[in-house]
C-alpha atoms as a PDB file:
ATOM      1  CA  UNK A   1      27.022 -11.079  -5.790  1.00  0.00           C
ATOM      2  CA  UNK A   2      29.997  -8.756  -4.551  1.00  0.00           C
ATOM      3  CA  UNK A   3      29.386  -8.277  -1.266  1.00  0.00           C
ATOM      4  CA  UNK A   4      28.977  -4.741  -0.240  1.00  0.00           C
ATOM      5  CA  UNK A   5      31.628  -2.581   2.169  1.00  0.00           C
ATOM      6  CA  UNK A   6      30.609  -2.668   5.702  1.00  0.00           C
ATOM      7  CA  UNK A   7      29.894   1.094   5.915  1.00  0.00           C
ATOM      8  CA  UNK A   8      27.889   1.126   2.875  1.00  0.00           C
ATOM      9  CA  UNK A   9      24.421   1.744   4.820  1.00  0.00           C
ATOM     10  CA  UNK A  10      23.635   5.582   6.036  1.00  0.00           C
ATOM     11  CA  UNK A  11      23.799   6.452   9.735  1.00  0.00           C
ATOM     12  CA  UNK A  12      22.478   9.233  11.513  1.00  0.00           C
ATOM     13  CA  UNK A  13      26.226  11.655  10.553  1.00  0.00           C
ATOM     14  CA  UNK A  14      25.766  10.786   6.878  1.00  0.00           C
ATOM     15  CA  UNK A  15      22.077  11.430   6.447  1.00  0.00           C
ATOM     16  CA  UNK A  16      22.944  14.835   7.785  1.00  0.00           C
ATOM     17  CA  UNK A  17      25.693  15.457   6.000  1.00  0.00           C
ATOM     18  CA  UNK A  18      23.530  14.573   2.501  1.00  0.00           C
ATOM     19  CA  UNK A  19      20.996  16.498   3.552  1.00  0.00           C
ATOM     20  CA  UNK A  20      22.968  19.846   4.452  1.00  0.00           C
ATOM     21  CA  UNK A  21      25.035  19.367   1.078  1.00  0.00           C
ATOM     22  CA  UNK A  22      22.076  18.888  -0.376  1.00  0.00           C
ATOM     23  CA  UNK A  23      20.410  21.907   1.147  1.00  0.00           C
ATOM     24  CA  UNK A  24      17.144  19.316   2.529  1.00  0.00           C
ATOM     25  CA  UNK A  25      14.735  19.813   5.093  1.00  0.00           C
ATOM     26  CA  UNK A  26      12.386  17.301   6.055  1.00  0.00           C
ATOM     27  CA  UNK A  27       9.254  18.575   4.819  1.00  0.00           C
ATOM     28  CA  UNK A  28       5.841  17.844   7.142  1.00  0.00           C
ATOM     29  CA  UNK A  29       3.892  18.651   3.229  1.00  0.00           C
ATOM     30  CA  UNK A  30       5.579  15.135   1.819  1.00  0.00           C
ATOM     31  CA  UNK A  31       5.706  13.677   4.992  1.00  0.00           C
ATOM     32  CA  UNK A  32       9.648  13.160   4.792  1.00  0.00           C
ATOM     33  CA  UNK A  33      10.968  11.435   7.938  1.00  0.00           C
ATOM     34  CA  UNK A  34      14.775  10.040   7.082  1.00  0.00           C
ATOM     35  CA  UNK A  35      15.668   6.617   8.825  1.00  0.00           C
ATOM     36  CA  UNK A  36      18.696   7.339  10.470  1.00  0.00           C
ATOM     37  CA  UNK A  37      19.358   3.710  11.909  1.00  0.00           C
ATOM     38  CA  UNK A  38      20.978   1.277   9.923  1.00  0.00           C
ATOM     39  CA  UNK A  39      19.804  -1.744  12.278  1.00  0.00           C
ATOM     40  CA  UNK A  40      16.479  -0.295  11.284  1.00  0.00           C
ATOM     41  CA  UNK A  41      16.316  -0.695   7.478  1.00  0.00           C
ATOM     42  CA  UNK A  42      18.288  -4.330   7.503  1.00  0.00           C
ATOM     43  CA  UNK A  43      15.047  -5.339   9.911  1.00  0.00           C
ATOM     44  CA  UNK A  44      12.612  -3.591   7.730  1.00  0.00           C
ATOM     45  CA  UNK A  45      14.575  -5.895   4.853  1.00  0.00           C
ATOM     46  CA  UNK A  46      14.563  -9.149   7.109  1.00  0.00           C
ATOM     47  CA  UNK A  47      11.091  -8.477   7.662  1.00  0.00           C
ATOM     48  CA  UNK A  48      10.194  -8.189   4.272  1.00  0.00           C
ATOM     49  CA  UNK A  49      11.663 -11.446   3.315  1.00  0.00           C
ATOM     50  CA  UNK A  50      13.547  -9.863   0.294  1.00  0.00           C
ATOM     51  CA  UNK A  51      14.547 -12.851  -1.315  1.00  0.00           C
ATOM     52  CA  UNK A  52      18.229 -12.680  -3.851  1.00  0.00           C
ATOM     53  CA  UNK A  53      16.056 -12.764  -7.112  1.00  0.00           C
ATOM     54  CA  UNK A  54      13.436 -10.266  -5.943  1.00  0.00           C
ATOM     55  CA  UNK A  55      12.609  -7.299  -7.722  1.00  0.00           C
ATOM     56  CA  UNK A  56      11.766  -4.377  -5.012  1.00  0.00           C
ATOM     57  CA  UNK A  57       9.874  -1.579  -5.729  1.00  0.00           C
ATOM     58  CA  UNK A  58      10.416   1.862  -3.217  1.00  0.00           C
ATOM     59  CA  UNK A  59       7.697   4.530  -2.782  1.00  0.00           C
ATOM     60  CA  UNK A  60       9.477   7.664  -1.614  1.00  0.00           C
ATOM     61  CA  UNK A  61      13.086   6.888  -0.685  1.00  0.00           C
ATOM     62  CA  UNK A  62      14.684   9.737   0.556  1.00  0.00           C
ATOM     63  CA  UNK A  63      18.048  10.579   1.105  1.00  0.00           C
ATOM     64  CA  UNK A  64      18.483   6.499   0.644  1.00  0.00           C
ATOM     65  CA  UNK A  65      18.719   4.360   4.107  1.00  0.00           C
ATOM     66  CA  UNK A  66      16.289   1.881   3.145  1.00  0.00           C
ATOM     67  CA  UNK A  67      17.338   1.449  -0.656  1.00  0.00           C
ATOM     68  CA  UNK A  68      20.475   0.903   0.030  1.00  0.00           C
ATOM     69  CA  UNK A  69      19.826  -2.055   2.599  1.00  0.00           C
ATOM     70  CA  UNK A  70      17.543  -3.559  -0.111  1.00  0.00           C
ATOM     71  CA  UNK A  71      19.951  -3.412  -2.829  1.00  0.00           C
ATOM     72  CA  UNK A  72      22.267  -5.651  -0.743  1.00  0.00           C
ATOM     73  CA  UNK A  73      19.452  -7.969  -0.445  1.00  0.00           C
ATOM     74  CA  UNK A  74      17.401  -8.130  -3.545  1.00  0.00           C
ATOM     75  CA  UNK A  75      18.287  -8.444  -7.419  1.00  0.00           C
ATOM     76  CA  UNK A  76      17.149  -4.867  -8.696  1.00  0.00           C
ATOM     77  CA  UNK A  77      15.490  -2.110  -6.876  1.00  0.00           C
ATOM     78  CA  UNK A  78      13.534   0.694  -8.630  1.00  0.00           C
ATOM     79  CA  UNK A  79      13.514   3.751  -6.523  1.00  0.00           C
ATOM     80  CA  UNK A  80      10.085   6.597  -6.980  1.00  0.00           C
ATOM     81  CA  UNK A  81      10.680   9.577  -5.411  1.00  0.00           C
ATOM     82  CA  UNK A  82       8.307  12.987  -6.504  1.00  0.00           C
ATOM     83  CA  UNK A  83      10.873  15.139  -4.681  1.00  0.00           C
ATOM     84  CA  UNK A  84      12.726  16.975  -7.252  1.00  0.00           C
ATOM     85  CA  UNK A  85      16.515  17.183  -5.248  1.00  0.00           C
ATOM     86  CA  UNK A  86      16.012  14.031  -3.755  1.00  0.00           C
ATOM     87  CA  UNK A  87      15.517  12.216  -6.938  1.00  0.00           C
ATOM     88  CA  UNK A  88      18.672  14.380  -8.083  1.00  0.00           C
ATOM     89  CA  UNK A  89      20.756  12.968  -5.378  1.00  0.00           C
ATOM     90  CA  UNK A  90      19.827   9.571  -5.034  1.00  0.00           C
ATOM     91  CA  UNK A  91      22.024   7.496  -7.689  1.00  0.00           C
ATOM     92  CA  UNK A  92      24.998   9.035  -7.115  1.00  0.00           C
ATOM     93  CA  UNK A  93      24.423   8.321  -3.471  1.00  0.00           C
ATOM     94  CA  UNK A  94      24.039   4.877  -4.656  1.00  0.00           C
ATOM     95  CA  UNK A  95      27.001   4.862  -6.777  1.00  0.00           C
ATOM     96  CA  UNK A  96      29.335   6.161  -4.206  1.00  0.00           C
ATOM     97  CA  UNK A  97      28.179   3.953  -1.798  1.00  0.00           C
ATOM     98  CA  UNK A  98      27.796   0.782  -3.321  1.00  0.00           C
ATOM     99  CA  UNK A  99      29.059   1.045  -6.871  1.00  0.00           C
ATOM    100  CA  UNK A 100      29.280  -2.791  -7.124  1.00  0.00           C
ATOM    101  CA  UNK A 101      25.222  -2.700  -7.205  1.00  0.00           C
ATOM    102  CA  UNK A 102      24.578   0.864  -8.955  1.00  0.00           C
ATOM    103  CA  UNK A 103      23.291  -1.181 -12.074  1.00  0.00           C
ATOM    104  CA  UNK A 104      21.038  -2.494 -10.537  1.00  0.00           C
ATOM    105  CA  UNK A 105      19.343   0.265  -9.342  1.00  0.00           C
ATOM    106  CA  UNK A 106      17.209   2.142 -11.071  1.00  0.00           C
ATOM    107  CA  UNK A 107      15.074   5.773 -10.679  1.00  0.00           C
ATOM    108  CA  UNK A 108      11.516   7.228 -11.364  1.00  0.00           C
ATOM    109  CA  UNK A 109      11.190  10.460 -10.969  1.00  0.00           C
ATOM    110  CA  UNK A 110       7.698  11.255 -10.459  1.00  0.00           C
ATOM    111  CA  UNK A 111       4.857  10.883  -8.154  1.00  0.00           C
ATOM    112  CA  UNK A 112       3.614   7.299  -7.110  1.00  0.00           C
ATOM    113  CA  UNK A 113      -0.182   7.970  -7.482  1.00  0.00           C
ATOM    114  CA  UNK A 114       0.635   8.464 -11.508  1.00  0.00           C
ATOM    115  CA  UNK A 115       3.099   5.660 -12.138  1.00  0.00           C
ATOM    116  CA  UNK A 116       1.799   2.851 -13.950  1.00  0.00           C
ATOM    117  CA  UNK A 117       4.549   1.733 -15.722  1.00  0.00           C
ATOM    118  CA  UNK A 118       8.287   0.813 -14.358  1.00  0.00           C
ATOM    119  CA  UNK A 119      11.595   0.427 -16.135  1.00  0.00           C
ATOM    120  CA  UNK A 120      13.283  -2.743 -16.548  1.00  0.00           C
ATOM    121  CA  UNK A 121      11.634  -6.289 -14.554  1.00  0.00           C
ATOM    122  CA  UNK A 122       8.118  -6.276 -13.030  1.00  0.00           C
ATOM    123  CA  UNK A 123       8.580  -5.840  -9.307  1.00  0.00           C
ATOM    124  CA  UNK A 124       7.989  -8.579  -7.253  1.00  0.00           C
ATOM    125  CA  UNK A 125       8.016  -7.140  -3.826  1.00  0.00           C
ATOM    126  CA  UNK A 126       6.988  -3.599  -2.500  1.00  0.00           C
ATOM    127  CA  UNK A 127       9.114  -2.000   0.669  1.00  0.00           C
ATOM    128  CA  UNK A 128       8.173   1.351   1.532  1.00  0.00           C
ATOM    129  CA  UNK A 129       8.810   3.939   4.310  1.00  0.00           C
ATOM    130  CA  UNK A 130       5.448   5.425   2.918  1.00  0.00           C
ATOM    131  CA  UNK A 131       4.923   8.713   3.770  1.00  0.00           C
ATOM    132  CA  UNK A 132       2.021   9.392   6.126  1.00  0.00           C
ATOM    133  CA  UNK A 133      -0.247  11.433   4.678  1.00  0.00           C
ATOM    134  CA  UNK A 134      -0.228   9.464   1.055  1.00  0.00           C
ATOM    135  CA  UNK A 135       0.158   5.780   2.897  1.00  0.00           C
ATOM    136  CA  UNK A 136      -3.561   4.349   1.693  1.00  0.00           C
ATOM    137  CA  UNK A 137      -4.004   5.646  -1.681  1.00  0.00           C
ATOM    138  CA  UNK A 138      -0.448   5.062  -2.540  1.00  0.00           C
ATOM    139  CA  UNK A 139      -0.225   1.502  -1.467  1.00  0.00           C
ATOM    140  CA  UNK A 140      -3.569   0.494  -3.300  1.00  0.00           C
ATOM    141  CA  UNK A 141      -2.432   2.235  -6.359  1.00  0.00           C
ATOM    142  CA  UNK A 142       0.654   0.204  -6.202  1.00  0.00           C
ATOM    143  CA  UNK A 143      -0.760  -2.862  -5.567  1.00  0.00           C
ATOM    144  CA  UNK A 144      -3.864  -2.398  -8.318  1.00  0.00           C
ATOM    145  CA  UNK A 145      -1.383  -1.653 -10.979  1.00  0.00           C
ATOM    146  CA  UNK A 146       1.601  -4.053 -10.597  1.00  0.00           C
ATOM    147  CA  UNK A 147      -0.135  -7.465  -9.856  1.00  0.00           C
ATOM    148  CA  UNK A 148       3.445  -9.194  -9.725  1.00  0.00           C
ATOM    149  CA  UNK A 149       3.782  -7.350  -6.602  1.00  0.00           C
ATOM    150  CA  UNK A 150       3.360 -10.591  -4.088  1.00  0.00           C
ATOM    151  CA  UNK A 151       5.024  -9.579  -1.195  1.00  0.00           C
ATOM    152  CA  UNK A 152       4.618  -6.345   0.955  1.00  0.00           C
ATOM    153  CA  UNK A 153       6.169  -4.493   3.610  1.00  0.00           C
ATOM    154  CA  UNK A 154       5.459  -0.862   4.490  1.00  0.00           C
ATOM    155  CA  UNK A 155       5.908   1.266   7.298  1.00  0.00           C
ATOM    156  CA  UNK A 156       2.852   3.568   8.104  1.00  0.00           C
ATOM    157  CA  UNK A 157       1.652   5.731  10.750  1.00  0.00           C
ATOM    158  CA  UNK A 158       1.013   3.114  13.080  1.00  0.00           C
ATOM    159  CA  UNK A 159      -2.793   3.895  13.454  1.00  0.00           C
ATOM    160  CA  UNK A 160      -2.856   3.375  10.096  1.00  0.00           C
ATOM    161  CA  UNK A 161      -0.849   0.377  10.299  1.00  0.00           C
ATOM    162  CA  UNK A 162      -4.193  -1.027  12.817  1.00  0.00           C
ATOM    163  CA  UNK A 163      -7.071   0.306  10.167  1.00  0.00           C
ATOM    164  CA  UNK A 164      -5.015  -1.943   7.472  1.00  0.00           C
ATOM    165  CA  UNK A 165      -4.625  -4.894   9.052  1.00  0.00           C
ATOM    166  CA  UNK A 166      -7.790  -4.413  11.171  1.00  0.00           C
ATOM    167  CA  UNK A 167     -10.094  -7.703  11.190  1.00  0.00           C
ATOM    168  CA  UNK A 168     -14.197  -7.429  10.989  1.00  0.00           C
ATOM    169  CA  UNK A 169     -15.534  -6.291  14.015  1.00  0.00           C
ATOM    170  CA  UNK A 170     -12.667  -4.173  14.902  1.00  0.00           C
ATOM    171  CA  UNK A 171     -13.303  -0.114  15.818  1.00  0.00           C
ATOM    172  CA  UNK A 172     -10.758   0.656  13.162  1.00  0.00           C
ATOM    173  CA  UNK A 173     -12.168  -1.753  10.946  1.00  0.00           C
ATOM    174  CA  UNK A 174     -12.784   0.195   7.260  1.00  0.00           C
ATOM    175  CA  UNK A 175     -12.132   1.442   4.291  1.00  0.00           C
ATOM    176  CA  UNK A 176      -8.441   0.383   4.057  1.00  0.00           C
ATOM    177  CA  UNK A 177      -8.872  -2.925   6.055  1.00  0.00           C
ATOM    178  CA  UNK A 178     -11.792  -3.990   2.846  1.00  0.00           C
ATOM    179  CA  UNK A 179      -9.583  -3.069   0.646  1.00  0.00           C
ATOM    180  CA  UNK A 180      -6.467  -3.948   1.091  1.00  0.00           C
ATOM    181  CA  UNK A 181      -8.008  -6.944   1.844  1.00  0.00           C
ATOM    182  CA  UNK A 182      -8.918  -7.349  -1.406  1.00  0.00           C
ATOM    183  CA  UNK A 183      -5.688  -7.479  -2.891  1.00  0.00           C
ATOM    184  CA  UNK A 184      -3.631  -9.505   0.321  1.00  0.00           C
ATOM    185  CA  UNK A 185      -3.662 -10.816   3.648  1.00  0.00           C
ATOM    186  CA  UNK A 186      -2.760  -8.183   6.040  1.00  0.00           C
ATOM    187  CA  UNK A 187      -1.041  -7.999   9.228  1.00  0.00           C
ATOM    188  CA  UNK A 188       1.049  -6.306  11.467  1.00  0.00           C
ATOM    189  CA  UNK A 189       4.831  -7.376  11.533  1.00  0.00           C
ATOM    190  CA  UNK A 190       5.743  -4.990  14.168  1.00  0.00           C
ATOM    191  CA  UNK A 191       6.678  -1.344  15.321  1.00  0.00           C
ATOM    192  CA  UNK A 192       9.034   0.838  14.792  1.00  0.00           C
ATOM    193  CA  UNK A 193      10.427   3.465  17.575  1.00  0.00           C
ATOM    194  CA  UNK A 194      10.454   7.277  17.127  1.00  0.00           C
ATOM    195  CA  UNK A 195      13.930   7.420  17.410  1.00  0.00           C
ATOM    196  CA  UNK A 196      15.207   6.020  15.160  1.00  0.00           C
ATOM    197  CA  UNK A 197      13.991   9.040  12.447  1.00  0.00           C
ATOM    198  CA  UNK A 198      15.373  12.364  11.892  1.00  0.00           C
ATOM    199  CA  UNK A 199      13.294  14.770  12.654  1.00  0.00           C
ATOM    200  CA  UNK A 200      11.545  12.112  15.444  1.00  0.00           C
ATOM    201  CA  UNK A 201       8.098  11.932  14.106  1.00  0.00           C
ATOM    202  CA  UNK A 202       4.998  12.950  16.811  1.00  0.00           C
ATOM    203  CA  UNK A 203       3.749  10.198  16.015  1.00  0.00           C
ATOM    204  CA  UNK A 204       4.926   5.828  16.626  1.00  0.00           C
ATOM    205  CA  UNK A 205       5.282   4.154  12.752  1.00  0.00           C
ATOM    206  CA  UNK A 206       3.917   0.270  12.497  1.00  0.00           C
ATOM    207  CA  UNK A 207       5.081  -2.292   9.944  1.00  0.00           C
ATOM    208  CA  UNK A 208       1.844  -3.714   7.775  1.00  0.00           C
ATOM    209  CA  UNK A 209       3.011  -7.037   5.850  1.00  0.00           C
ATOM    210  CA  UNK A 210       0.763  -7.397   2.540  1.00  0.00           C
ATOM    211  CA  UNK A 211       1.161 -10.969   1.150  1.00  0.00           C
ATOM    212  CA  UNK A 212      -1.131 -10.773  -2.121  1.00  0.00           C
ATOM    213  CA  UNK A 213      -3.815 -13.898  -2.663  1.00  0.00           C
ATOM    214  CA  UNK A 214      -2.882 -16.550  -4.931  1.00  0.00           C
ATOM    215  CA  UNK A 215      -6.506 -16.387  -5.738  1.00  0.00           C
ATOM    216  CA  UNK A 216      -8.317 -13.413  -6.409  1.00  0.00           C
ATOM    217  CA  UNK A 217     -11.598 -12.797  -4.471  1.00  0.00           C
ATOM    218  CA  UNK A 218     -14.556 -15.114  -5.879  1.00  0.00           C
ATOM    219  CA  UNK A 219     -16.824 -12.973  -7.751  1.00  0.00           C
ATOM    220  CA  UNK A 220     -18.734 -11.553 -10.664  1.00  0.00           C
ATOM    221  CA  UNK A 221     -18.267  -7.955  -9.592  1.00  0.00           C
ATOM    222  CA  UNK A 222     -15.801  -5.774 -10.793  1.00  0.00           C
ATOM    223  CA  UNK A 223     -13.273  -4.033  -8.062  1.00  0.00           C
ATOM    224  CA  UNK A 224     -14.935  -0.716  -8.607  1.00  0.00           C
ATOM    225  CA  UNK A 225     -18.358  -2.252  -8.057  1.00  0.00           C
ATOM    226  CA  UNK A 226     -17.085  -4.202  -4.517  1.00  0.00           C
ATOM    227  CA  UNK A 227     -15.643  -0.494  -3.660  1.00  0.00           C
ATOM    228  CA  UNK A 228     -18.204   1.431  -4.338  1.00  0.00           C
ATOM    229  CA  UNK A 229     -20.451  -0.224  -1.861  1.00  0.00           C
ATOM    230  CA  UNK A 230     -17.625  -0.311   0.476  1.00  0.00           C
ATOM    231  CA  UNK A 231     -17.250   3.426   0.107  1.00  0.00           C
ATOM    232  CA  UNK A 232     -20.952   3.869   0.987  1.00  0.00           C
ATOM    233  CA  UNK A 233     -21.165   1.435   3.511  1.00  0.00           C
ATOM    234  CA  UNK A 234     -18.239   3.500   5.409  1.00  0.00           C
ATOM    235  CA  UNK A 235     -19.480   6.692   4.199  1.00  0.00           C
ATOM    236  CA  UNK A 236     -22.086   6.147   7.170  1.00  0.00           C
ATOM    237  CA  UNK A 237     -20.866   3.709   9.583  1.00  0.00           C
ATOM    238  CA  UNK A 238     -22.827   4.394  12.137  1.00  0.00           C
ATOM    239  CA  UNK A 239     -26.385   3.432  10.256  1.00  0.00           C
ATOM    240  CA  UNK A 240     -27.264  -0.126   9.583  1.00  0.00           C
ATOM    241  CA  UNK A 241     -26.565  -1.116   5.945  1.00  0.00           C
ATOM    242  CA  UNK A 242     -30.211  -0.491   4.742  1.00  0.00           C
ATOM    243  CA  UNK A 243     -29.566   2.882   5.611  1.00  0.00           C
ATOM    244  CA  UNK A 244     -25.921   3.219   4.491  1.00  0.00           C
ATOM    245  CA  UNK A 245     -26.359   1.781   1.270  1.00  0.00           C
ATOM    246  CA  UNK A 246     -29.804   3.380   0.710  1.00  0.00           C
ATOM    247  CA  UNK A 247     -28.094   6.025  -1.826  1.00  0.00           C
ATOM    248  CA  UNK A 248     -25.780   3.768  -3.495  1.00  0.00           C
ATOM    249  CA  UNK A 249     -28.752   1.027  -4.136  1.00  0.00           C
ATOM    250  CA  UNK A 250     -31.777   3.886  -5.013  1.00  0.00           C
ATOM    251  CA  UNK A 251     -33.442   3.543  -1.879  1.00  0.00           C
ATOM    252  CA  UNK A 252     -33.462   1.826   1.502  1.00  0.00           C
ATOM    253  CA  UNK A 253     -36.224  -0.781   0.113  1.00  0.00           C
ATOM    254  CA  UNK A 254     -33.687  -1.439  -2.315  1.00  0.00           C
ATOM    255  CA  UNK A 255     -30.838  -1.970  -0.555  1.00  0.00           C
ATOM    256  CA  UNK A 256     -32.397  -4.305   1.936  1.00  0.00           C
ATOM    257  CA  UNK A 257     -33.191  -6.594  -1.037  1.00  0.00           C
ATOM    258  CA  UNK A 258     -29.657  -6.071  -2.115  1.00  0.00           C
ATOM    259  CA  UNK A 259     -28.782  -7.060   1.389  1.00  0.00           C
ATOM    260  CA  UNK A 260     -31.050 -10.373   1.783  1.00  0.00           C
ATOM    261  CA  UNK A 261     -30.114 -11.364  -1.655  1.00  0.00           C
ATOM    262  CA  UNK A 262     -26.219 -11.443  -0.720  1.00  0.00           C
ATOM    263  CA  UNK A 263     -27.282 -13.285   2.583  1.00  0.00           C
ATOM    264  CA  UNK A 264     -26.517 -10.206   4.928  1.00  0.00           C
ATOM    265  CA  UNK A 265     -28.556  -8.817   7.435  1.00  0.00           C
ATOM    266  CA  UNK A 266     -30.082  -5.246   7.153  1.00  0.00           C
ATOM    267  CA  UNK A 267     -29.458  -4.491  10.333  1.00  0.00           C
ATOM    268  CA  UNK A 268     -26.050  -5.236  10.349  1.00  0.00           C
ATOM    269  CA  UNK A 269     -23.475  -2.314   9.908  1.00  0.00           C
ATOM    270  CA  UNK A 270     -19.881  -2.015   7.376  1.00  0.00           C
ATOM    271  CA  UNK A 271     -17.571  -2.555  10.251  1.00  0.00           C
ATOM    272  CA  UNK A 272     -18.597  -6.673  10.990  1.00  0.00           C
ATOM    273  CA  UNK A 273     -18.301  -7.688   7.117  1.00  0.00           C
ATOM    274  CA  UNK A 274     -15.952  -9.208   4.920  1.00  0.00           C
ATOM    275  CA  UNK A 275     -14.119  -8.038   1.509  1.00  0.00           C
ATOM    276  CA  UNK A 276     -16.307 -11.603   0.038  1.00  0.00           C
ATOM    277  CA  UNK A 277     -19.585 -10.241   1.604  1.00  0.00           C
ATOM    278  CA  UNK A 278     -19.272  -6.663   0.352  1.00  0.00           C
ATOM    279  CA  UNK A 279     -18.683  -8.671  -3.054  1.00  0.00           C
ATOM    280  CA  UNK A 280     -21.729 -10.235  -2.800  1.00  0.00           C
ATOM    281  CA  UNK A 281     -23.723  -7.498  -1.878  1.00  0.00           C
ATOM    282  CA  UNK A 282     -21.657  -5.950  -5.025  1.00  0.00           C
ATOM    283  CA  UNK A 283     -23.416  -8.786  -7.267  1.00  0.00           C
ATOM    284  CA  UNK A 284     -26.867  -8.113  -5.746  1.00  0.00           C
ATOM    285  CA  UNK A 285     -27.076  -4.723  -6.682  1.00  0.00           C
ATOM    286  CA  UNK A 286     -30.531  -3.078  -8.025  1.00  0.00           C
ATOM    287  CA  UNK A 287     -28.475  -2.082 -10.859  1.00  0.00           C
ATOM    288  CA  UNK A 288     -27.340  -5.139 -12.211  1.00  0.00           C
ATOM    289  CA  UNK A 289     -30.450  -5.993 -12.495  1.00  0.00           C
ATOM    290  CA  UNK A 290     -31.832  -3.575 -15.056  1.00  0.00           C
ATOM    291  CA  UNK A 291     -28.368  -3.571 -16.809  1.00  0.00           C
ATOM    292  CA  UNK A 292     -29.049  -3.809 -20.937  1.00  0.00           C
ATOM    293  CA  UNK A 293     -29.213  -7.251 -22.353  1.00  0.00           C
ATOM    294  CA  UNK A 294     -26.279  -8.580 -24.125  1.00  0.00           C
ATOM    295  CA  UNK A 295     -26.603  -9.200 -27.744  1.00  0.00           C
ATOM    296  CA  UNK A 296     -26.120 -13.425 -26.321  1.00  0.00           C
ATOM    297  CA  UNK A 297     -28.999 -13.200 -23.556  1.00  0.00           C
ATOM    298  CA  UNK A 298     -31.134 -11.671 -26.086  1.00  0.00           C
ATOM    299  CA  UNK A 299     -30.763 -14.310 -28.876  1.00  0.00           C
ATOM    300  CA  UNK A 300     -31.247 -17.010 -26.389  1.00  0.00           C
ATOM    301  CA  UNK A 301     -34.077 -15.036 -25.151  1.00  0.00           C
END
């Protein structure tokens, strides 16, 4: 690998000079807040652990601080950006700044929440500056429909960066802990200053690591079936489960059973339980129960 020139990365002069040629503001709509530090994105890479062979895919990269940094690091990065100018822009950023690497780099143009297919190699590792209002649903998206992503690393709001790697019994404990959950082991792998971001953000950014489970979650429910009682259980988090849950299972008699079945208390409440025992309430649902017989149970009926 040609090593790249030492002034390849973007620093705070360049990423205003690109954006004023480019006629960019920062919108607050798409949640655009450029890293302007190069120390910044080479930690965000460290941190990462983007490995020579990876293959890194990059929700929303901007003007191109971060993609640049991986593309010194890992074998191919595919770039999505939804911004029309920005996507314009970005590989002949690439190409004037590091031309030794411009072929392998690649572009979608098009919102993350609809991709579900990428150009070239399967992507082995995420690394995101993820946009605030978009973090949750994006990541989920991205790690539902490219299970070769194993390896993580995005930068969130950080109160978002505590609800996903929140542990049971936590205050921020929900929706996106269980879920994310589902896919990886979360954690935090640090913060990230206000600074270091043009415009400065009002708010402090956290870095969530994602490493995905070498085995999937033990069970004979389906993903939508663990997340719908999830959703419900959250929906409410205040009740106890019997009460949550008493829409999602037909009634609150219904959902105790559902409850005592999967071995969880009734009285207990979303925030204390784990992705494997919203699976098992998942199993015990009312619904399952009265599901049609398959043409197999019936002949061995």
């Amino acid at each position: 690998m040609t090593s790249p020139t030492p002034d390849a990365l973007l620093g705070p002069a360049d990423i205003r000079e690109l954006a004023s040629a480019l006629g960019v503001r920062p919108t607050k709509q798409r949640g655009q807040n450029f890293v302007i530090d190069a120390n910044t994105v080479r930690r965000i890479v460290r941190t990462a652990g983007v490995r020579p062979d990876d293959v890194v895919v990059e929700v929303g990269p901007g003007l191109g601080s971060l993609t640049l940094a991986l593309l010194e690091a890992a074998d191919r990065v595919t770039a999505v950006e939804i911004d029309d100018v920005l996507a314009a822009a970005l590989p002949a950023t690439i190409a004037a700044r590091m031309p030794e690497r411009a072929d392998r780099f690649a572009l979608v143009h098009s919102d993350a929440m609809h991709v579900t297919e990428l150009p070239g190699p399967q992507p082995t590792a995420l690394v995101a500056n993820l946009p605030y209002n978009v973090a949750v649903p994006v990541l989920l998206h991205m790690l539902d429909t490219f299970p070769g992503i194993e390896r993580t690393l995005v930068m969130v709001q950080s109160e978002v960066a505590d609800r996903l790697a929140a542990a049971p019994g936590s205050k921020v404990y929900g929706v996106p802990s269980v879920k994310a959950n589902w896919y990886a082991e979360v954690k935090r792998a640090g913060a990230i200053g206000r600074n270091v971001f043009w415009p400065a953000p009002n708010v402090d950014s956290g870095l969530v690591s994602l490493v995905r489970r070498t085995e999937p979650i033990n069970t004979t429910a389906s993903k939508a079936e663990v997340f719908a009682v999830v959703d419900a259980a959250f929906a409410q988090r205040r009740k106890t489960l019997r009460a949550a849950l008493a829409g999602w299972a037909g009634s609150a008699a219904a959902a105790e059973a559902a409850l005592v079945a999967a071995g969880v208390s009734p009285q207990a409440r979303g925030e204390s339980l784990t992705v494997e025992e919203f699976a098992r309430i998942a199993e015990a649902a009312p619904s399952r129960d009265t599901a049609p017989a398959t043409a197999e149970e019936e002949a061995g009926a």
